[in-house]
C-alpha atoms as a PDB file:
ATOM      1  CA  UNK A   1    -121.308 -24.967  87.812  1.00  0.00           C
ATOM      2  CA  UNK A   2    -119.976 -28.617  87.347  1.00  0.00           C
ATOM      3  CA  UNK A   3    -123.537 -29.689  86.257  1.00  0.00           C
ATOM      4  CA  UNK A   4    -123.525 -26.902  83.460  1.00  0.00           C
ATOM      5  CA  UNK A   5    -120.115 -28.059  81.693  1.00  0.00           C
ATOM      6  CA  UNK A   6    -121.096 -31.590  81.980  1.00  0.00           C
ATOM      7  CA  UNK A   7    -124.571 -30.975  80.129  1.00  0.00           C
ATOM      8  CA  UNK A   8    -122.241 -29.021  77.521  1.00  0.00           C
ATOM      9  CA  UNK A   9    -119.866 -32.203  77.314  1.00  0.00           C
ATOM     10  CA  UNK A  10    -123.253 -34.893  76.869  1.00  0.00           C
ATOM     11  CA  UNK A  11    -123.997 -32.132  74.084  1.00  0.00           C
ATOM     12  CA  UNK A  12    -120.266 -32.035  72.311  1.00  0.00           C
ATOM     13  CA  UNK A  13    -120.228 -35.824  72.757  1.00  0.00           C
ATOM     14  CA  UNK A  14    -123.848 -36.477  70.729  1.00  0.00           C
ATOM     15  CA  UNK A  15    -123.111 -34.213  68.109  1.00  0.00           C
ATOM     16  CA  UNK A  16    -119.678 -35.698  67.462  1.00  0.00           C
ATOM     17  CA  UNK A  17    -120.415 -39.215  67.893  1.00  0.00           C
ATOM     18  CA  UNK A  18    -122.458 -39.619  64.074  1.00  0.00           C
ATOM     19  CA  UNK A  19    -119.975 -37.158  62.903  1.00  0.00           C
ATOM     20  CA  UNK A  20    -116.539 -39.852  63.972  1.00  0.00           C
ATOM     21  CA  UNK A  21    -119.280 -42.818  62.842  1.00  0.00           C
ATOM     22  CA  UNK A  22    -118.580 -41.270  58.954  1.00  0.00           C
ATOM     23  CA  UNK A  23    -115.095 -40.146  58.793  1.00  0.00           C
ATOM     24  CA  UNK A  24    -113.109 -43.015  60.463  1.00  0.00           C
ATOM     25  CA  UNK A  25    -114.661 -45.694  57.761  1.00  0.00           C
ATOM     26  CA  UNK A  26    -113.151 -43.290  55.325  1.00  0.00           C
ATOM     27  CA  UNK A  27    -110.519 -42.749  56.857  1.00  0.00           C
ATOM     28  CA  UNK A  28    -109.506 -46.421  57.081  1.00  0.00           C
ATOM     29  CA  UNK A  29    -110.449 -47.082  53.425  1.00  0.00           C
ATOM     30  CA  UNK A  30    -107.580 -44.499  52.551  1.00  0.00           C
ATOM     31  CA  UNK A  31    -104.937 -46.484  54.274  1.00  0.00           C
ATOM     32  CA  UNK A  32    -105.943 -49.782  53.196  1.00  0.00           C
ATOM     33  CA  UNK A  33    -106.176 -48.278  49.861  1.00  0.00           C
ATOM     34  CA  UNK A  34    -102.496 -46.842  50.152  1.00  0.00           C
ATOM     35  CA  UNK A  35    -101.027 -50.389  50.915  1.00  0.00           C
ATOM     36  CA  UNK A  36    -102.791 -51.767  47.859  1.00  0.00           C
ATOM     37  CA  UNK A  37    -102.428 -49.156  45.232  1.00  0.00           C
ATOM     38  CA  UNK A  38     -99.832 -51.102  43.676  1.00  0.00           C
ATOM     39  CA  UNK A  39    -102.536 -53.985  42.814  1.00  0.00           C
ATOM     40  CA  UNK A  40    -105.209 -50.959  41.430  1.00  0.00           C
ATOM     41  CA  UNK A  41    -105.713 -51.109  38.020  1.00  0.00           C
ATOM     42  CA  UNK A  42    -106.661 -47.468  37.716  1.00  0.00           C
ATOM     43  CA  UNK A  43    -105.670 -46.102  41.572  1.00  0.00           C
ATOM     44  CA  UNK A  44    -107.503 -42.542  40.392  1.00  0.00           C
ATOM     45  CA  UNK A  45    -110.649 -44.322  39.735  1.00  0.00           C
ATOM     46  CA  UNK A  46    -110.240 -46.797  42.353  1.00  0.00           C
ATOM     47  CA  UNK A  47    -109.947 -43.936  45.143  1.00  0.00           C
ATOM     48  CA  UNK A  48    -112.984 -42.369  44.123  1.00  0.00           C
ATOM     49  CA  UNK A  49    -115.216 -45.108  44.128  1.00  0.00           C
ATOM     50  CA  UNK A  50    -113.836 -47.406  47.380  1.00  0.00           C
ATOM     51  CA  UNK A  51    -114.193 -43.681  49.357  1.00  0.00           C
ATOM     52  CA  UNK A  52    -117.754 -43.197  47.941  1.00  0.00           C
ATOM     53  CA  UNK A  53    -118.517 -47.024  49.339  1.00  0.00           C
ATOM     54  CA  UNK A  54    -116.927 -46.209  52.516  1.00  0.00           C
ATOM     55  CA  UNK A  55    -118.683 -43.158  52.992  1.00  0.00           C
ATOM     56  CA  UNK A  56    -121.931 -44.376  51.744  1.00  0.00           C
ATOM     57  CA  UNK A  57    -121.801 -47.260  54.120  1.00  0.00           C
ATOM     58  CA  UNK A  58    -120.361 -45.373  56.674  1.00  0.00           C
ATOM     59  CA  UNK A  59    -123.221 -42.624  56.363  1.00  0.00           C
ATOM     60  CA  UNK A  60    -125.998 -45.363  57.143  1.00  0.00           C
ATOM     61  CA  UNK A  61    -123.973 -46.580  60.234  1.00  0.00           C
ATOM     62  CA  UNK A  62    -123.870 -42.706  61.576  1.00  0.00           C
ATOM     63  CA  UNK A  63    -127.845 -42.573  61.241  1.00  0.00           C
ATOM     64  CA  UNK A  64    -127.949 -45.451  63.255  1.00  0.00           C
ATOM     65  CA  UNK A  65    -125.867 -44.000  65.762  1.00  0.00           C
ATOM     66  CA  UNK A  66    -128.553 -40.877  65.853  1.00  0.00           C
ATOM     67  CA  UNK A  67    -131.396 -43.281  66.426  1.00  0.00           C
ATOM     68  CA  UNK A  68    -132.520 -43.596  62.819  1.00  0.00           C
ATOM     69  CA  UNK A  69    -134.388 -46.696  61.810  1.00  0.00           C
ATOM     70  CA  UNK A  70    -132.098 -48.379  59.415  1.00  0.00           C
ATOM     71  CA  UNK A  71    -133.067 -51.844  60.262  1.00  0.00           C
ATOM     72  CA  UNK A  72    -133.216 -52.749  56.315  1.00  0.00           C
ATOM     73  CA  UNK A  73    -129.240 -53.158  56.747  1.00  0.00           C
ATOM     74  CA  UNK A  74    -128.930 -55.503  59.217  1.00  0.00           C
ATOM     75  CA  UNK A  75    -128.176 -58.192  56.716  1.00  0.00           C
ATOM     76  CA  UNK A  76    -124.984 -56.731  56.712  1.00  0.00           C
ATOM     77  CA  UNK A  77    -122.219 -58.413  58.021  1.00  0.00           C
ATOM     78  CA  UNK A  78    -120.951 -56.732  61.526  1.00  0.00           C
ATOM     79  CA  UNK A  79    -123.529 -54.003  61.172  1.00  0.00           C
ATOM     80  CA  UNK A  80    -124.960 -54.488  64.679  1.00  0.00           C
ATOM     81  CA  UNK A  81    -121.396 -53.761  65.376  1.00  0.00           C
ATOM     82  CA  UNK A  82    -121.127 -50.253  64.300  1.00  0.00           C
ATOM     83  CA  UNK A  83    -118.777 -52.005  61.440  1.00  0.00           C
ATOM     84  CA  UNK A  84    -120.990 -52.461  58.289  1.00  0.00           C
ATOM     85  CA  UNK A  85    -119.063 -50.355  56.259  1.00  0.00           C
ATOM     86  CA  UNK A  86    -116.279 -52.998  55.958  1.00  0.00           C
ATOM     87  CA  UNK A  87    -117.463 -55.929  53.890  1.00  0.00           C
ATOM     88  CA  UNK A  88    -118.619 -53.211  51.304  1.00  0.00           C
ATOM     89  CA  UNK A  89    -115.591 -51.564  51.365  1.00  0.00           C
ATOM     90  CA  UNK A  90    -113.264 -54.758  51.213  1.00  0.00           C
ATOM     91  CA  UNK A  91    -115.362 -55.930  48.192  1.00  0.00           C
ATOM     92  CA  UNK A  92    -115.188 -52.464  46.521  1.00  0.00           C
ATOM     93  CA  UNK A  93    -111.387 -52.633  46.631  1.00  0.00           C
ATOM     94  CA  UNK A  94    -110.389 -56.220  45.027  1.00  0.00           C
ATOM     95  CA  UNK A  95    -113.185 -55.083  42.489  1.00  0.00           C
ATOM     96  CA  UNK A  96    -110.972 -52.169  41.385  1.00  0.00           C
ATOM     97  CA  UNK A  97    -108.261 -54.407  40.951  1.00  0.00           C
ATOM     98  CA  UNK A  98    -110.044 -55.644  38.252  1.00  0.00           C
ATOM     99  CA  UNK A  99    -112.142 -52.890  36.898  1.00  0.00           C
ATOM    100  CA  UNK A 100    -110.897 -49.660  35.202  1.00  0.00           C
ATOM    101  CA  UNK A 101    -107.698 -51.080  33.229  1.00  0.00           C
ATOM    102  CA  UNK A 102    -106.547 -48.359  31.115  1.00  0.00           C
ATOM    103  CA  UNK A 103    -105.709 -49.582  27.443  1.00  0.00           C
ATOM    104  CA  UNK A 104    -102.030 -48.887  27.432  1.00  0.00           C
ATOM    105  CA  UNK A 105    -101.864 -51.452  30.340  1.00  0.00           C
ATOM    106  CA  UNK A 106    -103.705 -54.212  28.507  1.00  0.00           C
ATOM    107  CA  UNK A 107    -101.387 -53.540  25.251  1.00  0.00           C
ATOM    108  CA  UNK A 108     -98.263 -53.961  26.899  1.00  0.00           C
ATOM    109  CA  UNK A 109     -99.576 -56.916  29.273  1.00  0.00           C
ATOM    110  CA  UNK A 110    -100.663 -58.134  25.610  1.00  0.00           C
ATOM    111  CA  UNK A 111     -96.847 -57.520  24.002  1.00  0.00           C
END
């Protein structure tokens, strides 16, 4: 009986491995991006696009996990880590501090 449960466990643990692999990136991304959304230019916009980063990096780390040949990203800093969803996601955020200024903003920064 002990052998049964434990090849059920192996099983949960496999399947929920490349499944923690994509959320947690994202789910870091949203609290970094909470402690800077005072410096966002458009925090709306800025959301959207560090989360798709995150998840899109995040995504190619999980398929590594599942024994997917994604060798092409190994240029990536800290990808043979598990990690190389963070230097895309780090440069996705001080780039929305820049990009998506609404026009109201730049009139009164202007006045």
């Amino acid at each position: 009986m002990c052998g049964c449960s434990n090849i059920g466990l192996a099983q949960l643990i496999s399947l929920s491995v490349p499944v923690l692999f994509a959320l947690y990136p994202v789910a870091i991304a949203l609290v970094a991006l909470t402690f800077a959304r005072k410096y966002l230019a458009n925090p709306k916009l800025a959301y959207r696009v560090v989360i798709l980063v995150s998840l899109s990096f995040a995504m190619i780390d999980a398929a590594k996990v599942t024994g997917i040949d994604v060798s092409f990203f190994n240029a990536l800093p800290l990808f043979s880590v598990g990690m190389g969803w963070v230097m895309p996601t780090v440069a996705a955020i001080i780039c929305m501090c820049f990009v998506g200024r609404n026009d109201e903003k730049l009139e009164q920064e202007a006045a």
